[in-house]
C-alpha atoms as a PDB file:
ATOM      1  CA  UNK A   1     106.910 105.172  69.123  1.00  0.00           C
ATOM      2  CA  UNK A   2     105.210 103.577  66.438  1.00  0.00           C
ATOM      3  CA  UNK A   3     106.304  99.890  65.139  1.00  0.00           C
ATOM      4  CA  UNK A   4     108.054  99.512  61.571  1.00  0.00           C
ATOM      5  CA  UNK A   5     106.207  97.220  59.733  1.00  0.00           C
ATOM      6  CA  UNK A   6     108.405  94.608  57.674  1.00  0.00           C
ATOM      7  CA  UNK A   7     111.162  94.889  60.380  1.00  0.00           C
ATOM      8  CA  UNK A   8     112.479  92.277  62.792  1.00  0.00           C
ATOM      9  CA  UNK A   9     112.443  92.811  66.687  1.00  0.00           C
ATOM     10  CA  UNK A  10     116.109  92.738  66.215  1.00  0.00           C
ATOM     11  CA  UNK A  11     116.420  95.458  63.429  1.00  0.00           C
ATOM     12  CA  UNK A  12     113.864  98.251  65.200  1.00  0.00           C
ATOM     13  CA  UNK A  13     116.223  97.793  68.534  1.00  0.00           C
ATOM     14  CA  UNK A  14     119.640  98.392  66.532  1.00  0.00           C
ATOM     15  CA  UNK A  15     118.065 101.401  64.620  1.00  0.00           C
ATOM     16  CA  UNK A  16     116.711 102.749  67.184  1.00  0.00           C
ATOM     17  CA  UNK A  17     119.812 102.172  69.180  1.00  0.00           C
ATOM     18  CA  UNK A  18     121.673 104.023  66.262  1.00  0.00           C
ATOM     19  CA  UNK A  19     119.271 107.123  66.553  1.00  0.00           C
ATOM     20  CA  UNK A  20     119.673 107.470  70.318  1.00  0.00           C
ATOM     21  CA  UNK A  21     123.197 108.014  69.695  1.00  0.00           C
ATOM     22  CA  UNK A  22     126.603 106.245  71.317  1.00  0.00           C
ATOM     23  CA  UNK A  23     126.396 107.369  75.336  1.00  0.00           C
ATOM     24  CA  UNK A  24     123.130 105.938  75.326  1.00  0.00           C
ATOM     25  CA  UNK A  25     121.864 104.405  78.693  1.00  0.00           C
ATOM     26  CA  UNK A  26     118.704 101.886  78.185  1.00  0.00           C
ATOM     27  CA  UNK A  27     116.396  99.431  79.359  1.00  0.00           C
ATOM     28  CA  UNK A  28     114.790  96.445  77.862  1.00  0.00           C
ATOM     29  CA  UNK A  29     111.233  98.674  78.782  1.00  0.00           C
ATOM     30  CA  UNK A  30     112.103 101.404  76.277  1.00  0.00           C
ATOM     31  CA  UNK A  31     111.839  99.113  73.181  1.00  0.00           C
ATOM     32  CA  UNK A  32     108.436  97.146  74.442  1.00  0.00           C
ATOM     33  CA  UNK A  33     106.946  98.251  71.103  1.00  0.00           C
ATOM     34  CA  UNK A  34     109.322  96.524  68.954  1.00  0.00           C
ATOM     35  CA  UNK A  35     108.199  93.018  69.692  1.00  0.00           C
ATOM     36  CA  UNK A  36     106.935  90.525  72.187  1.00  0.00           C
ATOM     37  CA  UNK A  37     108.988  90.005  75.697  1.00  0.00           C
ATOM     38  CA  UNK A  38     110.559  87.332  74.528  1.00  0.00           C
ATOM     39  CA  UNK A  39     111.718  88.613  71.475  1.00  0.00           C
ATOM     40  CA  UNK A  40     113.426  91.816  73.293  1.00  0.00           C
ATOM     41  CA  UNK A  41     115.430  89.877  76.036  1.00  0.00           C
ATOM     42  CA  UNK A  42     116.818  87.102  73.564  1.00  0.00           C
ATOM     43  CA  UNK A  43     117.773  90.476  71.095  1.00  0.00           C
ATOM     44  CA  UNK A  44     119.699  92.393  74.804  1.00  0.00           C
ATOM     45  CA  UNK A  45     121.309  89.351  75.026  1.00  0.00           C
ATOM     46  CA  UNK A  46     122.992  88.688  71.651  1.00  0.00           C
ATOM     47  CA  UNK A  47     123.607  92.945  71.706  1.00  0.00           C
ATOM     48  CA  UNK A  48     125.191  92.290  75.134  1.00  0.00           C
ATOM     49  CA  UNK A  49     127.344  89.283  73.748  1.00  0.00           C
ATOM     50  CA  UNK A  50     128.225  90.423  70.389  1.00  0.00           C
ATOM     51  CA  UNK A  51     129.614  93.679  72.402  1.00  0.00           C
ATOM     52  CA  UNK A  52     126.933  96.029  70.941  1.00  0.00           C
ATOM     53  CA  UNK A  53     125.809  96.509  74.316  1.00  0.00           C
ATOM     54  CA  UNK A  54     127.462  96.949  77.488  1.00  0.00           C
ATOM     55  CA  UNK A  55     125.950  95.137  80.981  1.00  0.00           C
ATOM     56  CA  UNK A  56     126.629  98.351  83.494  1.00  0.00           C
ATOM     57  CA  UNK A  57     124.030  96.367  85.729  1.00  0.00           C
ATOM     58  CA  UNK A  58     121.151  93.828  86.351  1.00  0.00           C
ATOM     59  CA  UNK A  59     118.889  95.127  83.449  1.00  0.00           C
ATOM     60  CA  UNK A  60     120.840  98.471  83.009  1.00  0.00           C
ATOM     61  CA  UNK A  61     122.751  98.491  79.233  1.00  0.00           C
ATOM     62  CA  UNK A  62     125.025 100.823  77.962  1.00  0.00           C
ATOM     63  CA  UNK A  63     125.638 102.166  74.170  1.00  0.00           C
ATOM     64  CA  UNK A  64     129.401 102.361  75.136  1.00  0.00           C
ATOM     65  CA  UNK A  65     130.699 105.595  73.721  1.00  0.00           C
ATOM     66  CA  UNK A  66     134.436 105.876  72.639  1.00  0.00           C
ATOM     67  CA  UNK A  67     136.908 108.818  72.942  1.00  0.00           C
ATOM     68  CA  UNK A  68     138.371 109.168  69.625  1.00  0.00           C
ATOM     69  CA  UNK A  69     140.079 112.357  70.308  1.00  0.00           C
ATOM     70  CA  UNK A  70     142.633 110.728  72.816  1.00  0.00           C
ATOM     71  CA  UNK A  71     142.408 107.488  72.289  1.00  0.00           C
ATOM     72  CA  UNK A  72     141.364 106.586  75.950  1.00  0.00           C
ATOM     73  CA  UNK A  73     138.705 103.848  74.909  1.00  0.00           C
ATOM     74  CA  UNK A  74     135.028 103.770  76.460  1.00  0.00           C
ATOM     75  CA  UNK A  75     133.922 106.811  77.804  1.00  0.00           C
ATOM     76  CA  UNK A  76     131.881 105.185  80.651  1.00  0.00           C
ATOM     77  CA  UNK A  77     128.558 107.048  82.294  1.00  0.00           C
ATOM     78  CA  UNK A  78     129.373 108.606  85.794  1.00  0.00           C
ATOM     79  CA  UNK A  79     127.371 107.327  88.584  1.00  0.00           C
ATOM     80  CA  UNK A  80     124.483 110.454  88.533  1.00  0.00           C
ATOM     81  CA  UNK A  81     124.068 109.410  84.595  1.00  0.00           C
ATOM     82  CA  UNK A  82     122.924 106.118  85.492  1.00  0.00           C
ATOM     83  CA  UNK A  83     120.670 107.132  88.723  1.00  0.00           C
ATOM     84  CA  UNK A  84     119.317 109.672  86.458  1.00  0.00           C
ATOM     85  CA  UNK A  85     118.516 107.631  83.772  1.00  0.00           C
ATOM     86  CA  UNK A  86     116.388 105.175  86.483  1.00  0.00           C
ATOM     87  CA  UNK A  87     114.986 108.209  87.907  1.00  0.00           C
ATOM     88  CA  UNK A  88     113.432 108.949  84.761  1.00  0.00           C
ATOM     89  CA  UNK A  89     112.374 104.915  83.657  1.00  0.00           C
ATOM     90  CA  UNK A  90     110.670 105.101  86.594  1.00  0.00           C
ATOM     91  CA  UNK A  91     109.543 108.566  86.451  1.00  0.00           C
ATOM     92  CA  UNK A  92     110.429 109.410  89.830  1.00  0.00           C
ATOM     93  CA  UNK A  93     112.698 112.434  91.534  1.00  0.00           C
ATOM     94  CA  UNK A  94     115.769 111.792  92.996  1.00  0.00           C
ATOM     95  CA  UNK A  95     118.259 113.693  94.895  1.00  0.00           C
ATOM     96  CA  UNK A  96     121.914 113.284  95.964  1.00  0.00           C
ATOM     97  CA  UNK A  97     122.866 113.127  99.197  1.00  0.00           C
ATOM     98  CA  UNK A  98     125.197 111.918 102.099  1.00  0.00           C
ATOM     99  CA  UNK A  99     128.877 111.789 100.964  1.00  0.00           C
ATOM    100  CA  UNK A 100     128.251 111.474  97.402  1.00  0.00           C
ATOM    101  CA  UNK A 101     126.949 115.213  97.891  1.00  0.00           C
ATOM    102  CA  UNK A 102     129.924 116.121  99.621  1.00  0.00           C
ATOM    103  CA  UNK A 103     132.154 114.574  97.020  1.00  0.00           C
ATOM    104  CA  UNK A 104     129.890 116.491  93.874  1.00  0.00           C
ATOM    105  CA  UNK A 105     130.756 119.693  95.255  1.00  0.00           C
ATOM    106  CA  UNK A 106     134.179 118.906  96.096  1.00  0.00           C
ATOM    107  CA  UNK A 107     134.221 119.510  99.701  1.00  0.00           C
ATOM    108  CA  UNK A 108     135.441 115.695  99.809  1.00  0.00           C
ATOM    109  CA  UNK A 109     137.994 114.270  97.887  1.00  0.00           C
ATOM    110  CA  UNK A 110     136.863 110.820  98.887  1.00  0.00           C
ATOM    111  CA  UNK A 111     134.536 108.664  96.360  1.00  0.00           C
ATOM    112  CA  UNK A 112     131.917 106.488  98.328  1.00  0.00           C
ATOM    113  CA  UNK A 113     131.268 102.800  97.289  1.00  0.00           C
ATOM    114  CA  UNK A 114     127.460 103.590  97.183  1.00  0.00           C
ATOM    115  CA  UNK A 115     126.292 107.412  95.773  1.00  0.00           C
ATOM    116  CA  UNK A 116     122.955 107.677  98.077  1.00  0.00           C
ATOM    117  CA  UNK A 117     119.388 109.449  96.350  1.00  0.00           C
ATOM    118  CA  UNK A 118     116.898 110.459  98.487  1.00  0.00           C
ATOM    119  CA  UNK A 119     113.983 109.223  96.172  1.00  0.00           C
ATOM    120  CA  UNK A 120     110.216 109.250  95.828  1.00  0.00           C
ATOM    121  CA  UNK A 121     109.934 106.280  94.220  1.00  0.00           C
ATOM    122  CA  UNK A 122     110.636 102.638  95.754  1.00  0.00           C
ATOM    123  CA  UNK A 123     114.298 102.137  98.110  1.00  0.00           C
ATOM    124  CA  UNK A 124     116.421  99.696  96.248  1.00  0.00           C
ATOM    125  CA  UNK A 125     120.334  99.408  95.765  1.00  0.00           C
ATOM    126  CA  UNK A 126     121.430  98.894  92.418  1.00  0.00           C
ATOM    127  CA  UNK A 127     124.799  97.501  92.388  1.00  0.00           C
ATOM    128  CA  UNK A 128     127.106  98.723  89.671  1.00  0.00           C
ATOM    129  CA  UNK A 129     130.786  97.168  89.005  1.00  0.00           C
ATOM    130  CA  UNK A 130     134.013  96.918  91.139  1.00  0.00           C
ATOM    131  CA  UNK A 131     131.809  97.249  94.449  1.00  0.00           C
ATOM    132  CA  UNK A 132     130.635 100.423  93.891  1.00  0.00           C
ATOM    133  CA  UNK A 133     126.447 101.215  93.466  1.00  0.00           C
ATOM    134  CA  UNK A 134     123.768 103.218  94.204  1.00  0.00           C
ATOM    135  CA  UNK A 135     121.239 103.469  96.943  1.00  0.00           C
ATOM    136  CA  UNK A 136     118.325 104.811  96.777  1.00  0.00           C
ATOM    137  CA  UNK A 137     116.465 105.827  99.917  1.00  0.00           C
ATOM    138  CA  UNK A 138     112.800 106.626  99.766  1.00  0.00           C
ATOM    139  CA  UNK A 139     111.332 110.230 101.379  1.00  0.00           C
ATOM    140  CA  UNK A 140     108.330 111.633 101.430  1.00  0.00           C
ATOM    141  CA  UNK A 141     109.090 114.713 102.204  1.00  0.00           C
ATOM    142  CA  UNK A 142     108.335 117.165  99.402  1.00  0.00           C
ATOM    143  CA  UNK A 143     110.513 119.981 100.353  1.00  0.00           C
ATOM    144  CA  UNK A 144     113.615 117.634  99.763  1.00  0.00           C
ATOM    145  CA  UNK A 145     112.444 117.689  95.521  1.00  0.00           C
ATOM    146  CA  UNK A 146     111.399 121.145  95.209  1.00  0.00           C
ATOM    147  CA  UNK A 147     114.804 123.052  94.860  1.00  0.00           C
ATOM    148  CA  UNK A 148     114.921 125.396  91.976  1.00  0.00           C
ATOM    149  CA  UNK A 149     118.500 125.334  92.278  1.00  0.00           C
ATOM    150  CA  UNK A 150     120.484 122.087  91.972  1.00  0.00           C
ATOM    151  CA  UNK A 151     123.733 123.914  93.514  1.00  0.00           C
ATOM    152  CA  UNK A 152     121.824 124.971  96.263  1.00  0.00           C
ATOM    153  CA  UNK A 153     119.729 121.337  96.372  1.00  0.00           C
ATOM    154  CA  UNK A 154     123.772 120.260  97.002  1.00  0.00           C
ATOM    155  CA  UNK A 155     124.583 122.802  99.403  1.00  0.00           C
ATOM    156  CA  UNK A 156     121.576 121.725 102.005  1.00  0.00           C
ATOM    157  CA  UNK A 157     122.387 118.148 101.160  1.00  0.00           C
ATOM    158  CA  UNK A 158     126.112 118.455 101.818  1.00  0.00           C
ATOM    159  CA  UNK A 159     125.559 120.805 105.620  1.00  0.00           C
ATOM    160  CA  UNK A 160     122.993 117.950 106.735  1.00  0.00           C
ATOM    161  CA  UNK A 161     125.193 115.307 105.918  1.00  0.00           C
ATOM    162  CA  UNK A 162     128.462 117.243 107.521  1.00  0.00           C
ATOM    163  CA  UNK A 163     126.380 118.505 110.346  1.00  0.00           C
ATOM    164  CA  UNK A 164     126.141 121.568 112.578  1.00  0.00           C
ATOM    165  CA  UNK A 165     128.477 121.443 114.906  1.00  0.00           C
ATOM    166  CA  UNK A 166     131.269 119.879 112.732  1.00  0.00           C
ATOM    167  CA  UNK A 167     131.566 122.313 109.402  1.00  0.00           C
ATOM    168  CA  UNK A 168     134.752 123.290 109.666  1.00  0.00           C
ATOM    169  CA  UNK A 169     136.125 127.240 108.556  1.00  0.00           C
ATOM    170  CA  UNK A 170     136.982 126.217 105.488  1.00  0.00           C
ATOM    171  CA  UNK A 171     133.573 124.205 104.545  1.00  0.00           C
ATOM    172  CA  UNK A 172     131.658 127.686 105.627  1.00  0.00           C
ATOM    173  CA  UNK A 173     134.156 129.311 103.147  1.00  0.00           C
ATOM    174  CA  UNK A 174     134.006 127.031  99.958  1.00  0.00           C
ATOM    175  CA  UNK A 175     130.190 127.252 100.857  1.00  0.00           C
ATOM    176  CA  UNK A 176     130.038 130.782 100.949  1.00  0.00           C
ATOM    177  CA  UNK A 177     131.847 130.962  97.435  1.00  0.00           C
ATOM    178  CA  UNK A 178     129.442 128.364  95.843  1.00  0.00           C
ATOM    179  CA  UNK A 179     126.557 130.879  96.874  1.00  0.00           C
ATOM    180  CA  UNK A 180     127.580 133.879  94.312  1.00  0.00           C
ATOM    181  CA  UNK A 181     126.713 131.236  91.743  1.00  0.00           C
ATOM    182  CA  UNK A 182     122.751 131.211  92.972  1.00  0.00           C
ATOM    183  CA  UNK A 183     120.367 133.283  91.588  1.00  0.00           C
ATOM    184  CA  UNK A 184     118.757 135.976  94.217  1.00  0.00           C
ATOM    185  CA  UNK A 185     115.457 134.930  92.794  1.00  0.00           C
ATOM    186  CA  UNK A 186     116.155 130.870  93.444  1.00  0.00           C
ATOM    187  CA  UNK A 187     117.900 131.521  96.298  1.00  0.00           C
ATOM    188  CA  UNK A 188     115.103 133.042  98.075  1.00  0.00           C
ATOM    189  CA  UNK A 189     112.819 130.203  97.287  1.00  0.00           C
ATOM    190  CA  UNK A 190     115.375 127.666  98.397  1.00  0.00           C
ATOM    191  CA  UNK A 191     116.344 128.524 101.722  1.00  0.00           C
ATOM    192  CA  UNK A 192     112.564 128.528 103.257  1.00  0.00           C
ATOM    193  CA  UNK A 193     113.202 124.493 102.187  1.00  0.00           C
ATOM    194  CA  UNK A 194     116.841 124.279 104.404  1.00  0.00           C
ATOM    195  CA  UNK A 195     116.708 123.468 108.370  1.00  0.00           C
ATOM    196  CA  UNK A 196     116.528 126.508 110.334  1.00  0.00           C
ATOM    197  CA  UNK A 197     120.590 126.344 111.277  1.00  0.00           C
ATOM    198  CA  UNK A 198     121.522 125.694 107.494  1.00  0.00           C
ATOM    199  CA  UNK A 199     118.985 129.104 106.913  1.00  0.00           C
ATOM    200  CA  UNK A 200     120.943 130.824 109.158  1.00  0.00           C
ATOM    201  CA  UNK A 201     124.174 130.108 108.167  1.00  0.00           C
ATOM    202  CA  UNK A 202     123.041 130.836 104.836  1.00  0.00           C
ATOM    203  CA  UNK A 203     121.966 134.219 105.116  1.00  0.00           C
ATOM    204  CA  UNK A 204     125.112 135.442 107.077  1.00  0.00           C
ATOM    205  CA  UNK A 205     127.297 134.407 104.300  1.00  0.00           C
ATOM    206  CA  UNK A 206     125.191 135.184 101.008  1.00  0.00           C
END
């Protein structure tokens, strides 16, 4: 985006901040054309301590959002907004997995500490407050970022991570009823990218 003459580094960051919108997740790196280095961190930092800004991590801000309607003060960004919103600073492809797939899809009540992304950019954890963060684990296998369908992306995720020989009847049976929400068309691209027991239990039940 082009630079406003006449303007302060501190002015282009707030109006641009304004323009995004309340909700907003950001980086330092997404206003580098408003003004030197410098100029940017020492602007973060009186946003951050004037309460403009919100810390949610080591270099991760937040344009705190608040919920009017109820009264029920800042509406904070789940865990996937935040990974997402790395994902695409670093213009990588991410993926959940492990429990926090489980939990998405409500097969498991329990929230992990750490939501894990398979990734293909760099491994790193990013820790996020009260204990909890994000790990991101990196794969080079291309089948695991070339769902068409993010429900049945989950679905593979969450059988891996549960296993074989331990889904239980009622897994098979929540997993049979998330299946009537695929498409036929993604659904037949998807399951040549599932391990050939997930395939098979697959099929049976679609």
């Amino acid at each position: 985006m082009a630079q406003v003459k006449g303007q302060s580094t501190e002015s282009k960051i707030e109006r641009r901040l304004r323009g995004g919108g309340r909700g907003s997740i950001v980086f330092q790196q997404d206003y580098a054309d408003c003004g030197t280095p410098s100029a940017i961190k020492s602007t973060f930092h009186r946003l951050y301590t004037d309460g403009v800004l919100m810390r949610l991590a080591h270099g991760i801000y937040y344009y705190p959002k608040e919920d009017k309607a109820f009264g029920l003060g800042v509406v904070y960004p789940s865990i996937e907004d935040i990974a997402q919103a790395i994902a695409k600073r670093d213009r990588v492809k991410i993926v959940p997995t492990g429990a926090y797939a489980l939990h998405k899809l409500g097969l498991s009540t329990q929230i992990p500490m750490n939501a894990v992304f398979l990734t293909t950019g760099v491994p790193r954890r990013i820790k996020i407050g009260n204990g909890h963060g994000i790990l991101f684990k990196h794969s080079s296998a291309g089948k695991n970022f070339a769902f068409k369908s993010e429900l049945m992306m989950l679905i593979v995720a969450a059988m891996r991570t549960i296993g074989e020989k331990n889904m239980t009847d009622n897994e098979r049976a929540k997993i049979s009823e998330f299946l009537c929400n695929v498409n036929d068309a993604e659904f037949n691209h998807d399951i040549k990218l599932a391990p050939a027991w997930v395939r098979k239990i697959l099929i049976t039940r679609q």
